[in-house]
C-alpha atoms as a PDB file:
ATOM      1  CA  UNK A   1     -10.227  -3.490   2.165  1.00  0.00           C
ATOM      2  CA  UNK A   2      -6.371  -4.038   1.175  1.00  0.00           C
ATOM      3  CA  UNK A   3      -4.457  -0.358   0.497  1.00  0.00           C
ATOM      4  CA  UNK A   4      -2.491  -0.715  -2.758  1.00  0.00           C
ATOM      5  CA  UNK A   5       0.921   1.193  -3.690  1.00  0.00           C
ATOM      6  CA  UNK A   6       0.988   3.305  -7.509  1.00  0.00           C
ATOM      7  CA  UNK A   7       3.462   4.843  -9.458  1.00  0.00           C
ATOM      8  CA  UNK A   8       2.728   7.137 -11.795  1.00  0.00           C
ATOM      9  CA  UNK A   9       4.351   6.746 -15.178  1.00  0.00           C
ATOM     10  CA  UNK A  10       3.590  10.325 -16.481  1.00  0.00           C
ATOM     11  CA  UNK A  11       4.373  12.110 -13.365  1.00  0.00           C
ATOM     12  CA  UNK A  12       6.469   9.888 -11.247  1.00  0.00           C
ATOM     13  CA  UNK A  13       3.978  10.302  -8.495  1.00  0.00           C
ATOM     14  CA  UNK A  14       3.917   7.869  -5.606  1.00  0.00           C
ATOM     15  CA  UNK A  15       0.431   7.158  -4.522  1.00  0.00           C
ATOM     16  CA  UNK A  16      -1.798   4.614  -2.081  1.00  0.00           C
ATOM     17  CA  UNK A  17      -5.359   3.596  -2.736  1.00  0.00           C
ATOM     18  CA  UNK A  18      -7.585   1.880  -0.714  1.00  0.00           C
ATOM     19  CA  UNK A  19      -9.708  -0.783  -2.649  1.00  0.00           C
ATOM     20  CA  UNK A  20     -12.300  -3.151  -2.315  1.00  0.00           C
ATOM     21  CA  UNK A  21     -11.572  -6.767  -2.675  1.00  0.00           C
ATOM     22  CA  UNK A  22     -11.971  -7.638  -6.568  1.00  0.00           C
ATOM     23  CA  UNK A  23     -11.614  -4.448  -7.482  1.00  0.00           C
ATOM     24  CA  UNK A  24      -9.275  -5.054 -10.840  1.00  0.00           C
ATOM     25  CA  UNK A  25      -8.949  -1.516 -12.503  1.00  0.00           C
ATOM     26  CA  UNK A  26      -6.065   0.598 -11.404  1.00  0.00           C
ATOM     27  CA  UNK A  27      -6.791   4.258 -10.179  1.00  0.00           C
ATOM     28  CA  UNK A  28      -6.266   6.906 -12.327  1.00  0.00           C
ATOM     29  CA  UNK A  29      -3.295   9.035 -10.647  1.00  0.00           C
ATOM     30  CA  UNK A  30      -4.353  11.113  -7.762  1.00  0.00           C
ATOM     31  CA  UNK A  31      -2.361  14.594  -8.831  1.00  0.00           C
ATOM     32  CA  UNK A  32      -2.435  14.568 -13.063  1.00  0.00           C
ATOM     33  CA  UNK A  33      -5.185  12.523 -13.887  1.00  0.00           C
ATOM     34  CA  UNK A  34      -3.166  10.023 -15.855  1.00  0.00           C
ATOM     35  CA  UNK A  35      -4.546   6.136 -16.282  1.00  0.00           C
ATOM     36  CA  UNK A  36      -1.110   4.977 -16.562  1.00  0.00           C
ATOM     37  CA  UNK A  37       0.086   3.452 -13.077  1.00  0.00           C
ATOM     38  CA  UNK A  38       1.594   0.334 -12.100  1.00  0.00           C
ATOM     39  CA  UNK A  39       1.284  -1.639  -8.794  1.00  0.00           C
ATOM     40  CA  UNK A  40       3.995  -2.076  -6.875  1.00  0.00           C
ATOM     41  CA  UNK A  41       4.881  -4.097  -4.390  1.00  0.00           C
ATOM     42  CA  UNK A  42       4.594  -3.141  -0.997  1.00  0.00           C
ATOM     43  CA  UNK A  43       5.717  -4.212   2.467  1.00  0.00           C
ATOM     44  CA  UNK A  44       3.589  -5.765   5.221  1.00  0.00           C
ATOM     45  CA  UNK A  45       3.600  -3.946   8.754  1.00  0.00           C
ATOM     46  CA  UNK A  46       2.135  -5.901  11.461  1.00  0.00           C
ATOM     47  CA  UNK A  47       3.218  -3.421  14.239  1.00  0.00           C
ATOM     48  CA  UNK A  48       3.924  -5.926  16.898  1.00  0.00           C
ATOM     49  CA  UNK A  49       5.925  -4.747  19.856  1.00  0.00           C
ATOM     50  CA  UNK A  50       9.386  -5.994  20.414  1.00  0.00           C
ATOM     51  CA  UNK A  51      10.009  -9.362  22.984  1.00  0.00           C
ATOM     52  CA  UNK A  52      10.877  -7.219  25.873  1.00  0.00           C
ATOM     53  CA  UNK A  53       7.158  -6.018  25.940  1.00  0.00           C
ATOM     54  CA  UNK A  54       5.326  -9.334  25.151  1.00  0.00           C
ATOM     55  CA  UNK A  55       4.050 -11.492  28.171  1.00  0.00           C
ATOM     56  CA  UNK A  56       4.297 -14.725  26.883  1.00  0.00           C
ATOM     57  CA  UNK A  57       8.145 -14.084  26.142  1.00  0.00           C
ATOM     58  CA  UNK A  58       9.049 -15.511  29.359  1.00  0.00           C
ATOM     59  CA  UNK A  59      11.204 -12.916  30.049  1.00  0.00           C
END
């Protein structure tokens, strides 16, 4: 199940949600109830290790 980033637009409130796939709806805002959020992007974290670490660097 993806995690999605909210704003708020009443509150201002930053907020995740975790989802199921197809879900299409948008939460309603986690700390005033509001039904007025928009999805924003978000970044991708794969948390790989750096090159020093990894065996098959060679090094």
């Amino acid at each position: 199940m993806p995690i999605f980033e909210y704003v708020c637009v009443s509150c201002g409130r930053r907020f995740e949600k975790l989802l199921k796939a197809g879900v299409t709806d948008n939460p309603d805002c986690p700390v005033c109830g509001s039904a007025e959020v928009n999805k924003q992007l978000s970044t991708f974290s794969a948390g790989a290790s750096s090159s020093a670490d990894c065996p098959s660097s060679g090094g």
